[in-house]
Protein backbone atom coordinates (compact mmCIF):
# COMPACT_ATOMS: atom_id res chain seq x y z
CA UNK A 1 -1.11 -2.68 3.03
CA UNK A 2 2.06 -3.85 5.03
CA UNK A 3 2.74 -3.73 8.43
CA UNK A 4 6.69 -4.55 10.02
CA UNK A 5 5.97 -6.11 13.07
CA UNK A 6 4.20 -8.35 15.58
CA UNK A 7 4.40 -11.55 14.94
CA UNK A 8 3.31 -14.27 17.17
CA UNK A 9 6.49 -16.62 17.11
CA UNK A 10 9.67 -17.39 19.44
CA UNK A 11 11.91 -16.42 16.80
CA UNK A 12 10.53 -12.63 16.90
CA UNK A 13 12.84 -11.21 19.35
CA UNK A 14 15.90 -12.30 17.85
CA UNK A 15 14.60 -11.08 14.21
CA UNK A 16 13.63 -7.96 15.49
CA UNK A 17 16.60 -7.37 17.27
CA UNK A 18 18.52 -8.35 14.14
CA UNK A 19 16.07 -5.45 12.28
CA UNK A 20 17.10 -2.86 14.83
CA UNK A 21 20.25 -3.46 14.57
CA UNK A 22 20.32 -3.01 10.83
CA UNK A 23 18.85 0.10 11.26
CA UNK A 24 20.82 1.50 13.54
CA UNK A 25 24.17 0.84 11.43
CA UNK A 26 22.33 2.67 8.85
CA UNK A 27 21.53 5.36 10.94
CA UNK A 28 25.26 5.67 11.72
CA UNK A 29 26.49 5.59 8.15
CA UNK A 30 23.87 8.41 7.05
CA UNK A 31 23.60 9.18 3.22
CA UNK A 32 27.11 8.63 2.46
CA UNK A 33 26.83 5.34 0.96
CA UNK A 34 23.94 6.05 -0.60
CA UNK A 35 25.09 9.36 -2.27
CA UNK A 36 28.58 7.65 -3.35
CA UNK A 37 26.29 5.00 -5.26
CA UNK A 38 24.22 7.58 -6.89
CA UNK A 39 27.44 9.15 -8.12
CA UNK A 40 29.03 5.96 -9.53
CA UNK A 41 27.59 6.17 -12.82
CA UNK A 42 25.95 8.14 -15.56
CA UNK A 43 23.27 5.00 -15.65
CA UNK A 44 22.27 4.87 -11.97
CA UNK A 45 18.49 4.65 -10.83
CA UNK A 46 17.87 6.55 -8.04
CA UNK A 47 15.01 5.52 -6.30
CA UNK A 48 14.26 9.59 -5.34
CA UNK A 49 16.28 12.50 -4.54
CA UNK A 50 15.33 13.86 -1.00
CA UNK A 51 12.46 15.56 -0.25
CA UNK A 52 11.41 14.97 -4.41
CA UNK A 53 8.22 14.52 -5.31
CA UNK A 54 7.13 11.78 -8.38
CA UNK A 55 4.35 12.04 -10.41
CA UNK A 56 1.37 10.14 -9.85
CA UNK A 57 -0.47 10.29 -12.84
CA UNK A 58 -1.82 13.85 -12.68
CA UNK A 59 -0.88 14.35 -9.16
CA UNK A 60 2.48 15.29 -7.68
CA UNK A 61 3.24 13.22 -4.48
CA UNK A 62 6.23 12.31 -2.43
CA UNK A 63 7.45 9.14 -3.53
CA UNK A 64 6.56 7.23 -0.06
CA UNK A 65 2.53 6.91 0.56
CA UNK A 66 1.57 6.03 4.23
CA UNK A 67 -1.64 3.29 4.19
CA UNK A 68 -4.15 3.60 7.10
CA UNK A 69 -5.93 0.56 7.19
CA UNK A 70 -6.74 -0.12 11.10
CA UNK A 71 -9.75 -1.27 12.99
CA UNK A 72 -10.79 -1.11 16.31
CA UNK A 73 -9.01 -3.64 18.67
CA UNK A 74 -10.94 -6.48 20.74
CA UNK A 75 -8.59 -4.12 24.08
CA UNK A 76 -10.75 -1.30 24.65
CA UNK A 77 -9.77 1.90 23.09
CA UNK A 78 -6.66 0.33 21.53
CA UNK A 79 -6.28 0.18 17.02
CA UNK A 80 -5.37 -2.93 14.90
CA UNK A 81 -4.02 -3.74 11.98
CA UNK A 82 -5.16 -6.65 10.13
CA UNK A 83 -1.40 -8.15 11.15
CA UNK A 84 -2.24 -7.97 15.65
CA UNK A 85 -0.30 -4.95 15.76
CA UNK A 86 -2.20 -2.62 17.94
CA UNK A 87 -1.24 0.82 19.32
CA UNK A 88 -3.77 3.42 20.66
CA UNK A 89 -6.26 6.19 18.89
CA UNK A 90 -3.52 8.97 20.07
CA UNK A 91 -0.64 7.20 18.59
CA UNK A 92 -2.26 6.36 15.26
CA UNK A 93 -2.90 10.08 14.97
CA UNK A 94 0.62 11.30 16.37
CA UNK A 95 2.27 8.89 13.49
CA UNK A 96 0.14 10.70 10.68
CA UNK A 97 1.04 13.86 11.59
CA UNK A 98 4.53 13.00 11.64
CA UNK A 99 4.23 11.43 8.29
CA UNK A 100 3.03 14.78 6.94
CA UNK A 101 6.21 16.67 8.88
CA UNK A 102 8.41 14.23 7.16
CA UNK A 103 7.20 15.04 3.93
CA UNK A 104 4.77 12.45 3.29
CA UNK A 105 1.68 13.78 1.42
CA UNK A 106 -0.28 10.85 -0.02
CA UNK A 107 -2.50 8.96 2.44
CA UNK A 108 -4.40 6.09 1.62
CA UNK A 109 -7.70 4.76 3.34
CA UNK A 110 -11.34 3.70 2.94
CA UNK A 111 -14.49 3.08 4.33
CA UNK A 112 -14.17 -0.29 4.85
CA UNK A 113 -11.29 0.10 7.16
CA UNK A 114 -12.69 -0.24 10.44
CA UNK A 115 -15.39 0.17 8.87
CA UNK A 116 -15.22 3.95 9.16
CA UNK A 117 -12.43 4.07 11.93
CA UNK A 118 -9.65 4.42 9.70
CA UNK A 119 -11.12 7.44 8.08
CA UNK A 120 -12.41 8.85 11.35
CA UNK A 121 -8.52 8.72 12.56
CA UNK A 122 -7.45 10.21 9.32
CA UNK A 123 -9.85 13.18 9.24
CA UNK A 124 -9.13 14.36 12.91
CA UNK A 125 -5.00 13.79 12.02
CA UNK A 126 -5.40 16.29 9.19
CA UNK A 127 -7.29 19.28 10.76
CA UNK A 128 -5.14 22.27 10.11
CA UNK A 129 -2.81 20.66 7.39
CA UNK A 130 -5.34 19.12 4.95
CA UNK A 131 -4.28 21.30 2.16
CA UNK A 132 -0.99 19.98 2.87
CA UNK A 133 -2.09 16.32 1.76
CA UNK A 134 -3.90 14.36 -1.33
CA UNK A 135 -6.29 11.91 0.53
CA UNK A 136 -7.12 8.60 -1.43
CA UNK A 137 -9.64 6.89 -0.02
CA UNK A 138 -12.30 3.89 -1.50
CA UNK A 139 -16.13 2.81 -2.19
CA UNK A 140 -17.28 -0.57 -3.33
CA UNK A 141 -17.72 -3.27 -0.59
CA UNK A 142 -20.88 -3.59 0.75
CA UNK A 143 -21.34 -1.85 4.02
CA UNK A 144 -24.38 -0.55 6.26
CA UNK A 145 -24.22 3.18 6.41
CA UNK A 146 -25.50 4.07 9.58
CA UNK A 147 -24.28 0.94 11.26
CA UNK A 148 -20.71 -0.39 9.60
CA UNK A 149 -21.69 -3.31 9.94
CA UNK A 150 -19.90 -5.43 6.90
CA UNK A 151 -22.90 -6.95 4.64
CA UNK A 152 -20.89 -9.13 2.73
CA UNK A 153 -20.19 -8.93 -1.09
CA UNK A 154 -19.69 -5.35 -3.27
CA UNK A 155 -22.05 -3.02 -4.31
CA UNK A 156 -21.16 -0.21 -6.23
CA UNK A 157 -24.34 1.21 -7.43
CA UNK A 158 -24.40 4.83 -8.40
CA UNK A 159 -27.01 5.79 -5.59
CA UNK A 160 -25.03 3.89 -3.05
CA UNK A 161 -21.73 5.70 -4.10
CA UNK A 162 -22.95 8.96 -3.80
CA UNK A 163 -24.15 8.13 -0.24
CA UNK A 164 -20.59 6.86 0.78
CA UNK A 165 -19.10 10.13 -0.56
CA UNK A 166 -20.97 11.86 1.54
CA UNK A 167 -20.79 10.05 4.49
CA UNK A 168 -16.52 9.99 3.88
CA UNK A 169 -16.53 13.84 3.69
CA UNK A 170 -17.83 14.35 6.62
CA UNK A 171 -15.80 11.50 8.14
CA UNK A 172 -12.57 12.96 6.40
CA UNK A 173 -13.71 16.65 7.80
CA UNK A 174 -13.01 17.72 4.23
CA UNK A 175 -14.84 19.48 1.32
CA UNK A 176 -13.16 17.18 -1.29
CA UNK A 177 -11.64 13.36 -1.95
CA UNK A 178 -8.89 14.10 -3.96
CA UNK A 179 -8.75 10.62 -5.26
CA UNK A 180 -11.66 8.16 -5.04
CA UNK A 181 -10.62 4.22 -5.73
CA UNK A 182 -13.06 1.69 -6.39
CA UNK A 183 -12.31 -1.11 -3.50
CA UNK A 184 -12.90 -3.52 -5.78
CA UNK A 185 -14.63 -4.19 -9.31
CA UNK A 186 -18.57 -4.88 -8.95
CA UNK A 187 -19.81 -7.53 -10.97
CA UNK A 188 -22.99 -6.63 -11.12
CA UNK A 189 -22.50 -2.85 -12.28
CA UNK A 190 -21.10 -1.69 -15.32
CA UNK A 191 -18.14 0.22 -14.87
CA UNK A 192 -19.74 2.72 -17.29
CA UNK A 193 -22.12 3.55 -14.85
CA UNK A 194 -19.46 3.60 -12.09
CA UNK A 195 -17.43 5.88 -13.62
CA UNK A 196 -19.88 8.38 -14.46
CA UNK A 197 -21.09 8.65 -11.05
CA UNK A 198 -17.78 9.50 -10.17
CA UNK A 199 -17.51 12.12 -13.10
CA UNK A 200 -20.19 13.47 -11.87
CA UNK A 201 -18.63 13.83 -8.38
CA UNK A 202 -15.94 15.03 -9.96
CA UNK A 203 -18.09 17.70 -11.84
CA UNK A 204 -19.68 19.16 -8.28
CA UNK A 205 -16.29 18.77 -6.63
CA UNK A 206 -16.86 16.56 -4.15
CA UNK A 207 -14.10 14.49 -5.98
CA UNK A 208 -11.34 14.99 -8.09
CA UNK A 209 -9.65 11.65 -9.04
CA UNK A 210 -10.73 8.69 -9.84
CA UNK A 211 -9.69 4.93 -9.75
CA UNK A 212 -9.23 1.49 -9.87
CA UNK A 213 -8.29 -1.03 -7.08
CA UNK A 214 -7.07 -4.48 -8.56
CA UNK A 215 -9.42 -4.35 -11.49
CA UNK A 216 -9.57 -6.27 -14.66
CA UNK A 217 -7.38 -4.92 -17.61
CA UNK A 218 -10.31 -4.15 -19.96
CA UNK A 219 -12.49 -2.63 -17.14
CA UNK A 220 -9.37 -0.17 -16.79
CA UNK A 221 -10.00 0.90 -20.92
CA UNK A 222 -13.34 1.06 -20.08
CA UNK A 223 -13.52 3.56 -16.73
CA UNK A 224 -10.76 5.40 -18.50
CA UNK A 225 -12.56 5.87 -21.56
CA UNK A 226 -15.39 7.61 -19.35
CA UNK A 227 -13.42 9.61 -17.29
CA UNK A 228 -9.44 9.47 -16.87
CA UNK A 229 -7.97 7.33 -14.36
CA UNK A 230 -5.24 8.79 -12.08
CA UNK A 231 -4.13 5.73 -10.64
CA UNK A 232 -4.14 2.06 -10.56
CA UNK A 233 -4.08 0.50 -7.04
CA UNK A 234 -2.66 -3.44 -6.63
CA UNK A 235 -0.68 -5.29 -4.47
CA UNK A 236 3.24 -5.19 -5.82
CA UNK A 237 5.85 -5.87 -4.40
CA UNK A 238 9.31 -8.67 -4.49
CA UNK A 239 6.45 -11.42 -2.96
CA UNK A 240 3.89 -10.61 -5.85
CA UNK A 241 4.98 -9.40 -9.26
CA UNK A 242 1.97 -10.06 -10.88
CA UNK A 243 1.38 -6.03 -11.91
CA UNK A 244 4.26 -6.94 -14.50
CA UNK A 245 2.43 -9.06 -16.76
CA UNK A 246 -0.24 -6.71 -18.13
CA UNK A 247 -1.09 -3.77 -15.93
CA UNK A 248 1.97 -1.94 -15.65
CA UNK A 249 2.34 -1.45 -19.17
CA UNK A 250 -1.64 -0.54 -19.66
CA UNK A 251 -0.66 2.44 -16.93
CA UNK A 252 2.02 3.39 -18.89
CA UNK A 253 0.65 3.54 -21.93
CA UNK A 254 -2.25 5.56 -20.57
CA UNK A 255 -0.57 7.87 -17.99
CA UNK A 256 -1.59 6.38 -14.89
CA UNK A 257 -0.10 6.51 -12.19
CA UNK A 258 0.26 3.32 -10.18
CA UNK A 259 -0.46 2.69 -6.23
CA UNK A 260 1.75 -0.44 -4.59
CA UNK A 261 -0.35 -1.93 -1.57
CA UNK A 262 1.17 -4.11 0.76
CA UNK A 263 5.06 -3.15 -0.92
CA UNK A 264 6.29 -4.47 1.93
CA UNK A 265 5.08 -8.28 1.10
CA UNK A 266 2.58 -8.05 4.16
CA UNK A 267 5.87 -7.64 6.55
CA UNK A 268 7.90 -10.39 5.12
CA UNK A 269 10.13 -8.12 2.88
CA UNK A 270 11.18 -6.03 6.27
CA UNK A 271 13.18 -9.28 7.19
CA UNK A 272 10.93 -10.02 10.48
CA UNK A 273 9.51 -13.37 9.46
CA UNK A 274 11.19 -16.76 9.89
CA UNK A 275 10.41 -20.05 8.49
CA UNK A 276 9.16 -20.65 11.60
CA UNK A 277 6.94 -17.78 12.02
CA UNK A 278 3.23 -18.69 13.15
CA UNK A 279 0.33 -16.38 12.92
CA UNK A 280 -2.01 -15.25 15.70
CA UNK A 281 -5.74 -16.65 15.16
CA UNK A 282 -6.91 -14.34 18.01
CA UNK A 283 -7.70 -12.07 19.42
CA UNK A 284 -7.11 -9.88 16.84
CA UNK A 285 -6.65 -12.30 14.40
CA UNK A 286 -3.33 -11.91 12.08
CA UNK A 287 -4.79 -11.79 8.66
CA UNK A 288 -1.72 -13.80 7.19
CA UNK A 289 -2.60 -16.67 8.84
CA UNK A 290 -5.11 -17.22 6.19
CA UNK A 291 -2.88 -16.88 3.50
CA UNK A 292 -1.32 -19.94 1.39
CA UNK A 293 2.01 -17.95 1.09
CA UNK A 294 2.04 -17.65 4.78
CA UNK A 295 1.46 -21.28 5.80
CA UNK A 296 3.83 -23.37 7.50
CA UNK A 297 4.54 -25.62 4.18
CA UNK A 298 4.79 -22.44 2.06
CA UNK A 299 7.22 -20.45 4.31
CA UNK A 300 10.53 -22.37 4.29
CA UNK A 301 10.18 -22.20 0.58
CA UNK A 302 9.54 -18.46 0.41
CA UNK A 303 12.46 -17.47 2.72
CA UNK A 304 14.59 -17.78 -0.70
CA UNK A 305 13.57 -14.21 -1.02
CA UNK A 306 13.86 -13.05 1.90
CA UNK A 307 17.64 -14.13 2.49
CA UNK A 308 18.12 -12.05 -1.34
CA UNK A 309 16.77 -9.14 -0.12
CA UNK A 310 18.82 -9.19 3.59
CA UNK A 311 21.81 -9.41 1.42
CA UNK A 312 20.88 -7.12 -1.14
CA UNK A 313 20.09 -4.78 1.74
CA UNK A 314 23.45 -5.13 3.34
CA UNK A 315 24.83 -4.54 0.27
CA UNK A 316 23.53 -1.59 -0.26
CA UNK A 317 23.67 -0.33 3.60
CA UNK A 318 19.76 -0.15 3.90
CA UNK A 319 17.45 -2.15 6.09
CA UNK A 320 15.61 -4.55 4.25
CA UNK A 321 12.18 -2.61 4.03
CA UNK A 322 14.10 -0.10 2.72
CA UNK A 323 15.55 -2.06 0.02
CA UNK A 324 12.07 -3.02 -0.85
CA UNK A 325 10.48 -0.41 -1.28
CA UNK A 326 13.76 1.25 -3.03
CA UNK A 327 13.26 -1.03 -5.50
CA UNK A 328 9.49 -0.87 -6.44
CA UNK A 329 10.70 3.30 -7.08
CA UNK A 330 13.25 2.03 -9.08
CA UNK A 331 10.87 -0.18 -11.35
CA UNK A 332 8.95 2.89 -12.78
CA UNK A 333 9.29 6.55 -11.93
CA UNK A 334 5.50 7.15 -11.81
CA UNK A 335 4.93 4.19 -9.15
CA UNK A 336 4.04 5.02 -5.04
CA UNK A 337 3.93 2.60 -2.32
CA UNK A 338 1.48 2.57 0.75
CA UNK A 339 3.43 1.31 3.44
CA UNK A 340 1.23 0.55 6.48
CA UNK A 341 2.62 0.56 10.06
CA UNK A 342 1.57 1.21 13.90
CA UNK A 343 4.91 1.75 14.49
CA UNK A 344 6.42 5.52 14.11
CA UNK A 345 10.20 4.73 13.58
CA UNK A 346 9.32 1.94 11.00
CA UNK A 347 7.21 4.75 9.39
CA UNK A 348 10.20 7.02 9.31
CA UNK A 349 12.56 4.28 8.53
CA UNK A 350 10.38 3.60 5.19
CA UNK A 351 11.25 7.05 3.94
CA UNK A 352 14.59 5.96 3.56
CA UNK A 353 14.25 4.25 0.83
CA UNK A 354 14.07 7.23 -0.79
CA UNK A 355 18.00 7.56 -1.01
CA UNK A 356 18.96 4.25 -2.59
CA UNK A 357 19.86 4.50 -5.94
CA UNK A 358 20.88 1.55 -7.83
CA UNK A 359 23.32 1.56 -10.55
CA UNK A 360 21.81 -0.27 -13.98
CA UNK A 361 23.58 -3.21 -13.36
CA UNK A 362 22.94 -3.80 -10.02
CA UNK A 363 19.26 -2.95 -10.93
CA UNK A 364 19.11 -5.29 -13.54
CA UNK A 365 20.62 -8.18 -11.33
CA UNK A 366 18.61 -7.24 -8.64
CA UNK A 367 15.48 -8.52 -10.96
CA UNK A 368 17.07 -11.05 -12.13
CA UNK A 369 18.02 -12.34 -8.42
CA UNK A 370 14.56 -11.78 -7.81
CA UNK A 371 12.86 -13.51 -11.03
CA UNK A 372 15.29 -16.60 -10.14
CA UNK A 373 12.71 -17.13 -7.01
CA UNK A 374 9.19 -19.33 -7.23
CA UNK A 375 7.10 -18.24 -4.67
CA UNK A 376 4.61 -21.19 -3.27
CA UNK A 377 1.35 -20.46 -2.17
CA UNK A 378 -1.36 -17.81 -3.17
CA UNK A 379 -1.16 -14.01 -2.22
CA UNK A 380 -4.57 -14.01 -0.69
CA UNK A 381 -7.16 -16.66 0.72
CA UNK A 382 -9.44 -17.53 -2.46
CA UNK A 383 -12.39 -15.53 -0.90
CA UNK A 384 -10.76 -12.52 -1.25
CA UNK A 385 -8.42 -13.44 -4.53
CA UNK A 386 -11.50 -13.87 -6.21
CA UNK A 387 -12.52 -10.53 -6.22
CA UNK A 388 -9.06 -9.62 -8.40
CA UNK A 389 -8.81 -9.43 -12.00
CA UNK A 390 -12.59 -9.05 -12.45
CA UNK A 391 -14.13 -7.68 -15.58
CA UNK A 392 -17.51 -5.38 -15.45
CA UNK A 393 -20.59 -6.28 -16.88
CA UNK A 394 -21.44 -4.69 -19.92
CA UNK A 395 -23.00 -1.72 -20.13
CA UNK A 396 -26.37 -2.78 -22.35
């Protein structure tokens, strides 16, 4: 998931300033230039009209998610991201509540968050308008039940799954998980036996979705095969493209609907990094400043794609999280991205993107302006990149 702000270096506060002043001139301008581009030609791509919903695979969902991935803060009674930003419990639930006025209805989490804060905060934010909102949340990594505390490793063994469902509902304050991801493929379980757990689940209606977090491509034939997958959940974005080479087409040719995490390149697609950005170690350690892509060799490099998408933005009278995510709707009409933020004007600002619309041409040299750029580095540390792309055991 991607958060827009807080980052630990002096060139911050002119960046940021430069981001809220971007916003504001779009703010001015309104729609118009957004609705004169959507009426230039009979071959524009319009990321969404406004206020219209996209399917999902089976599911029907606006075409903005909001990710809640937060955990508690080393200030007491303050929440984190995994990128320092921290804001308090009140806040985090104000800003999902807002998300649902604003239309939002797709709200990712899971139990690992936190562990168990993030879909503590999301259960309380929804009492009274849970039937107004499809709640994906996720099993798999390996954590104590009663205590949170994080094991280590995966385990997604069909006794242990059924035990997280429970203990989600009642976290969630909800009679159903109307999409359950597996976090992560387990190695040592077949996803046959995953999957039917979840059918199951599905059966007694304690669930009922199912998917796939950055799984192998077979494992996705496989789970599917035992019970239909409603989405796929990866990280894509401008900084990672990876979902292009084989996924994306596996989702279309099955009808599943696809989940973008971190659209928003961890932050560096909403034009608030620098090439001289540096990463907080602690407290609250900045997650990016464990990853290659982030490091101070990589970044110069990177900000290639960062000056296409300011310009690109400008062009098109957006902010440049807006562009982002603008285009990842514009790739495939059945794809959703999670943006994560503490911040509740970034959150509303994200739902812009929902009135860009690119003509064919400029979408198709918007990829290619994009293709054009080598990224250096890795998209995750190797601990965690490891667990990507993994194939099940077979089921013997």
């Amino acid at each position: 998931m991607s958060n827009q702000k807080n980052f630990s270096s002096a060139p911050q506060d002119h960046t940021d300033l430069q981001r809220r002043q971007i916003l504001s001139a779009a703010s001015v301008v309104t729609f118009a230039p957004w609705m004169l581009s959507a009426h230039a030609s009979d071959q524009t791509t319009s990321a969404s009209s406004a206020g219209q919903k996209r399917k999902l695979g089976p599911l029907e969902v606006f075409p903005v998610g909001l990710g809640c991935q937060w955990r508690p803060s080393s200030t007491p009674g303050k929440v984190a991201d995994l990128y320092s930003s921290t804001f308090d419990r009140g806040a985090a639930i104000q800003l999902i509540r807002r998300a649902v006025d604003q239309g939002v209805n797709f709200i990712d989490t899971a139990e690992v968050y936190g562990p168990f804060l993030s879909e503590l905060l999301v259960g309380e934010a929804l009492q009274g308008i849970r039937n107004k909102v499809i709640v994906e949340t996720k099993f798999g990594m390996n954590v104590d039940l009663k205590t949170g505390e994080r094991l280590g490793g995966l385990n997604s063994r069909p006794a242990h799954i059924r035990q997280v469902v429970e203990a989600q509902l009642k976290r969630l304050r909800t009679d159903r998980i109307d999409v359950l991801l597996q976090h992560r493929v387990d190695p040592q379980v077949p996803i046959e036996d995953v999957a039917g757990t979840v059918k199951d689940l599905i059966r007694e209606g304690k669930v009922l979705h199912f998917g796939l977090s950055e799984p192998g491509v077979q494992t996705i034939r496989r789970a599917h095969a035992i019970t239909p997958l409603a989405v796929i959940q990866n990280e894509y974005s401008m900084l990672w493209r990876g979902p292009q080479n084989q996924v994306l087409d596996i989702c279309e040719e099955l009808g599943i609907g696809f989940v973008s995490w971190s659209p928003l390149g961890m932050g560096f697609l909403a034009g608030s990094v620098s090439a001289d950005t540096r990463f907080k170690t602690s407290p609250d350690m900045d997650f990016r400043a464990a990853v290659p892509r982030f490091a101070p060799d990589a970044l110069p490099t990177n900000m290639a794609l960062a000056n296409v998408v300011r310009q690109w933005a400008q062009r098109k009278n957006a902010t440049p999280a807006q562009l982002s995510l603008a285009w990842l709707l514009a790739q495939k009409p059945w794809i959703v991205p999670i943006p994560g933020t503490t911040n509740m004007a970034h959150m509303e600002e994200n739902m812009g993107a929902t009135q860009i619309a690119f003509t064919s041409d400029e979408l198709k040299q918007l990829n290619a302006d994009v293709a054009r750029i080598h990224i250096q580095g890795e998209r995750l540390p190797a601990a965690v990149l490891k667990m990507s792309d993994v194939e099940a055991p077979l089921k013997t």
